[in-house]
Every structure is written in structure tokens, then in C-alpha cells.
C-alpha atoms as a PDB file:
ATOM      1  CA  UNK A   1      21.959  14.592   3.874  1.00  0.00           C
ATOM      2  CA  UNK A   2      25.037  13.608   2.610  1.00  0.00           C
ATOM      3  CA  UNK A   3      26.518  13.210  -1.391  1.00  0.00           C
ATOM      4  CA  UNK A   4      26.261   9.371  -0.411  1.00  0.00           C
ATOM      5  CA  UNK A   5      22.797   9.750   0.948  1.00  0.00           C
ATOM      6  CA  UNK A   6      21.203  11.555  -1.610  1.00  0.00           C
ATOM      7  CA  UNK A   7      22.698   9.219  -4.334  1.00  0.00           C
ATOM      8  CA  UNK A   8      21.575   6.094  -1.923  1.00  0.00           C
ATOM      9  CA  UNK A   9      18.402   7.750  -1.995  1.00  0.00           C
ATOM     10  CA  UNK A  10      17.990   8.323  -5.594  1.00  0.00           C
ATOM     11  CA  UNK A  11      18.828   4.289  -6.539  1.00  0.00           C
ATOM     12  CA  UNK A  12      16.542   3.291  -3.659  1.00  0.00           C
ATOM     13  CA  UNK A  13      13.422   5.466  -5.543  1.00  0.00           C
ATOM     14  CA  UNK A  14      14.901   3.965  -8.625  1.00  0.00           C
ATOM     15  CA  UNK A  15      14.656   0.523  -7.652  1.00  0.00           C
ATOM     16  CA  UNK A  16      11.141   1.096  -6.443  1.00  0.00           C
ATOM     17  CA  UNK A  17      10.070   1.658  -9.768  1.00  0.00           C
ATOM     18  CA  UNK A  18      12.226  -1.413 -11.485  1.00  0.00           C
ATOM     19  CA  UNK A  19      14.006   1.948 -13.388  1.00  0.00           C
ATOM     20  CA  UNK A  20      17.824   1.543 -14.911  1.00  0.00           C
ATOM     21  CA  UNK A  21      19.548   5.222 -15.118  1.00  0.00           C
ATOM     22  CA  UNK A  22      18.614   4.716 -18.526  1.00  0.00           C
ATOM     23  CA  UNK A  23      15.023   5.495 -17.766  1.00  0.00           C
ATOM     24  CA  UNK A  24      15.284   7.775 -14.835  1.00  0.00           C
ATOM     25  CA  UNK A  25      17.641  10.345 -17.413  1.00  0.00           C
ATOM     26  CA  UNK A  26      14.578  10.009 -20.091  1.00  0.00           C
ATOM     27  CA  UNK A  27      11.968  10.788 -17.590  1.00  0.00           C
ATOM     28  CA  UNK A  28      13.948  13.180 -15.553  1.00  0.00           C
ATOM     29  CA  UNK A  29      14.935  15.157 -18.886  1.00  0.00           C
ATOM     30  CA  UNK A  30      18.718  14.385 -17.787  1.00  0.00           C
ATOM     31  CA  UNK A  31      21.433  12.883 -19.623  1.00  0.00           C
ATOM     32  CA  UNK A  32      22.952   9.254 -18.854  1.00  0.00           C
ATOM     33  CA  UNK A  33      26.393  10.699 -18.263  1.00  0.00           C
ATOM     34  CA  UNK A  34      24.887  13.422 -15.686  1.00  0.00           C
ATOM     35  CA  UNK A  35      23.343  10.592 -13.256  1.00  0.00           C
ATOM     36  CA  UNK A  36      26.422   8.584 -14.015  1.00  0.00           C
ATOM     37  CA  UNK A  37      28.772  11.078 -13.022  1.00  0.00           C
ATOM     38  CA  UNK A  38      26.744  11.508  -9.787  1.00  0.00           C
ATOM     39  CA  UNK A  39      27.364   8.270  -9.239  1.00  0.00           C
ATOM     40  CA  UNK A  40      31.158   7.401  -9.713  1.00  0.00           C
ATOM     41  CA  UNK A  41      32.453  10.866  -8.605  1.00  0.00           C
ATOM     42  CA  UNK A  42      30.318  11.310  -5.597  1.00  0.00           C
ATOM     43  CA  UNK A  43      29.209  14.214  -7.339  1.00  0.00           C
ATOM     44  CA  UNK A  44      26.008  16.669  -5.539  1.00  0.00           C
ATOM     45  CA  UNK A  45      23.494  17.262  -7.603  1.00  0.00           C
ATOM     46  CA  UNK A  46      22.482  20.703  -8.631  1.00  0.00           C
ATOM     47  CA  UNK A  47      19.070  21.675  -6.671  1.00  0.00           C
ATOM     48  CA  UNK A  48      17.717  21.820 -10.468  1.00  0.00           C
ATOM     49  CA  UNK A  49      19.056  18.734 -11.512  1.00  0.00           C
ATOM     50  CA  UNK A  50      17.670  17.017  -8.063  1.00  0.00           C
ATOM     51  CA  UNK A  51      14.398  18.500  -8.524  1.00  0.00           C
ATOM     52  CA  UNK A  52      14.153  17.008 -12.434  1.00  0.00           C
ATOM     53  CA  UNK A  53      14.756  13.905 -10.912  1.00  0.00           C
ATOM     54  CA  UNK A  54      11.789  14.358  -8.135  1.00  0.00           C
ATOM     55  CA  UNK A  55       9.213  15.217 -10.696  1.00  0.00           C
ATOM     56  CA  UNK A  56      10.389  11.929 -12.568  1.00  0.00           C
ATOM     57  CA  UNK A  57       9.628   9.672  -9.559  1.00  0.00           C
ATOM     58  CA  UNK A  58       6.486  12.102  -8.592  1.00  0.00           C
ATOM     59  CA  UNK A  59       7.623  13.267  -5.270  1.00  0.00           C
ATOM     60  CA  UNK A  60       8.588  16.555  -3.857  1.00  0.00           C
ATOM     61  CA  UNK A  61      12.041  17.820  -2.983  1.00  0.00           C
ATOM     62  CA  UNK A  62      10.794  18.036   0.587  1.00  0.00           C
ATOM     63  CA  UNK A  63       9.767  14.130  -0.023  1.00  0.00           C
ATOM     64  CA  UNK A  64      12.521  13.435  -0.765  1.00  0.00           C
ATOM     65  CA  UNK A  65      14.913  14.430   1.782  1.00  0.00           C
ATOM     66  CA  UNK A  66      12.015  12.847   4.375  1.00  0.00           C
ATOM     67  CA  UNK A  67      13.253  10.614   6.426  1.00  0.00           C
ATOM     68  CA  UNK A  68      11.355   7.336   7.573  1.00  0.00           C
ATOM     69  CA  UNK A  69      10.154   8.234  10.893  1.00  0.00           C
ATOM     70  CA  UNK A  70       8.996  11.634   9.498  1.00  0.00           C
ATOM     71  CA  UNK A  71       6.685   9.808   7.178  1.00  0.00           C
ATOM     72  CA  UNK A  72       2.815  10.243   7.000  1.00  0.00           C
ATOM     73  CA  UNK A  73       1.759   6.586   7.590  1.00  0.00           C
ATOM     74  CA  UNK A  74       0.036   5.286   4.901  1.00  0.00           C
ATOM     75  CA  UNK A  75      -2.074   2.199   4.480  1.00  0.00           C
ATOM     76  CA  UNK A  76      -0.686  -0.875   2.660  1.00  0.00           C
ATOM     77  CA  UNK A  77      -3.602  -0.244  -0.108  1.00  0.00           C
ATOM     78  CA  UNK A  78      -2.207   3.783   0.083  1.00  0.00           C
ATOM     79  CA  UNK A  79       1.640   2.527  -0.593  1.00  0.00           C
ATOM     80  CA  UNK A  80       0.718  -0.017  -2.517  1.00  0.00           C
ATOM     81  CA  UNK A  81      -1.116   3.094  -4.925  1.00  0.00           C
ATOM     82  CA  UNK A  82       1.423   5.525  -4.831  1.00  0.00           C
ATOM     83  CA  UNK A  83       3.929   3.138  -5.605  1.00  0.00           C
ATOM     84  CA  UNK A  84       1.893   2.001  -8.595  1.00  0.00           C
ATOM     85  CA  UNK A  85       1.578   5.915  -9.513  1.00  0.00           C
ATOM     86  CA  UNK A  86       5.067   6.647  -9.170  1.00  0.00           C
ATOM     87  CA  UNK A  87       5.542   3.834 -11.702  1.00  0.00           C
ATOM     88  CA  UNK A  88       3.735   5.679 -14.678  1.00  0.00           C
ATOM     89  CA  UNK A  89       5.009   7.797 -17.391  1.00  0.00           C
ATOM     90  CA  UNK A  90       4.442  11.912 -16.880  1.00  0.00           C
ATOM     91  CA  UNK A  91       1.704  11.269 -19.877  1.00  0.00           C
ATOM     92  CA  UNK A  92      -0.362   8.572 -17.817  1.00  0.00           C
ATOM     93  CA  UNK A  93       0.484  10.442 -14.692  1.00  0.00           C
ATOM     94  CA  UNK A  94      -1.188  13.377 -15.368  1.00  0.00           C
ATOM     95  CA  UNK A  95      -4.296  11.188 -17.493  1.00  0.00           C
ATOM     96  CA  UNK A  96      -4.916   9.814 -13.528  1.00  0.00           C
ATOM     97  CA  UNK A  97      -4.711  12.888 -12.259  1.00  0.00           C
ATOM     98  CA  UNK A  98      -7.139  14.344 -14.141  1.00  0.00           C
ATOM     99  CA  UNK A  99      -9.814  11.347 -13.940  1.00  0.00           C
ATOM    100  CA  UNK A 100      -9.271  11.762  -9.979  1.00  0.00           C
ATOM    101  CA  UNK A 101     -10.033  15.638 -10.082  1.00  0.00           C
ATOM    102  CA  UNK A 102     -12.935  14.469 -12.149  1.00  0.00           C
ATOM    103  CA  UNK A 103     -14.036  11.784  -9.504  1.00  0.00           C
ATOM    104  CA  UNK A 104     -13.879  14.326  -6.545  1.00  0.00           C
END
């Protein structure tokens, strides 16, 4: 994946979850002018940096540099879950987390 790529990839998680940079830096632990700079100098991401910014959207680095036909196919009640999940804070994350271990 390319500088572009993984930037195009970061805004299209982003967008996912309705997030400005603004709240991807506070949830990531990053500051504004790091993503920023990403952005307008083309800029690759430190593999620390990139993996902040996975464990604010939830995912994996190896989920994130998944392609769309690599994909595990989920059901449109699956997405429509995860993408609900992916939406919470790291405080209500891990409050669902624990009811599902609870559950199981």
C-alpha cells in the first residue's frame, strides 16, 4: 500500500464513523497536527502511529491493510454491528466487550 492508500484508507474508516481528525487524534492519542501533516505532506505514518490509529477505529493492523476481496463476508446484521461498535468510545467499547464475554 501506498502513502496515498493508507491515508485514503484512514479518511474512508474515518468517514465510517462520521469522525473529523479532530476526533480520530483524541481517540487515537495523536495530535491534530500529526494526522494533518499526514495528510498535506503525503507523509507515512510511523507503524506506531498507524497502529494508535487502528485501536481508535477497533481494527487490527492486518485489518487494515485488507483489501476488499480478502474480506471475511459478513452479514448485513454483522456489518451493520461492527460498524455500530467501531462507532463507540474505548470506555463503551470495552463495557460491550465485557457484557459479551459475560453472555458467552
Amino acid at each position: 500500500m501506498q502513502v496515498y492508500e493508507i491515508n485514503k484508507r484512514i479518511d474512508e474508516l474515518r468517514e465510517i464513523r462520521g469522525w473529523t481528525l479532530y476526533k480520530l487524534a483524541e481517540e487515537a492519542g495523536l495530535t491534530q497536527s500529526t494526522l494533518f501533516n499526514m495528510r498535506t505532506r503525503g507523509t507515512l505514518p510511523s507503524i506506531t502511529t498507524l497502529s494508535c490509529i487502528c485501536n481508535a477505529f477497533g481494527i487490527t493492523l492486518s485489518e487494515f491493510f485488507t483489501t476488499g476481496e480478502d474480506e471475511t463476508e459478513l452479514t448485513a446484521y454483522e456489518k451493520r454491528m461492527l460498524q455500530n461498535f467501531r462507532r463507540l468510545s474505548v470506555k463503551n467499547k470495552a463495557a460491550v466487550s465485557e457484557l459479551v464475554e459475560k453472555l458467552i
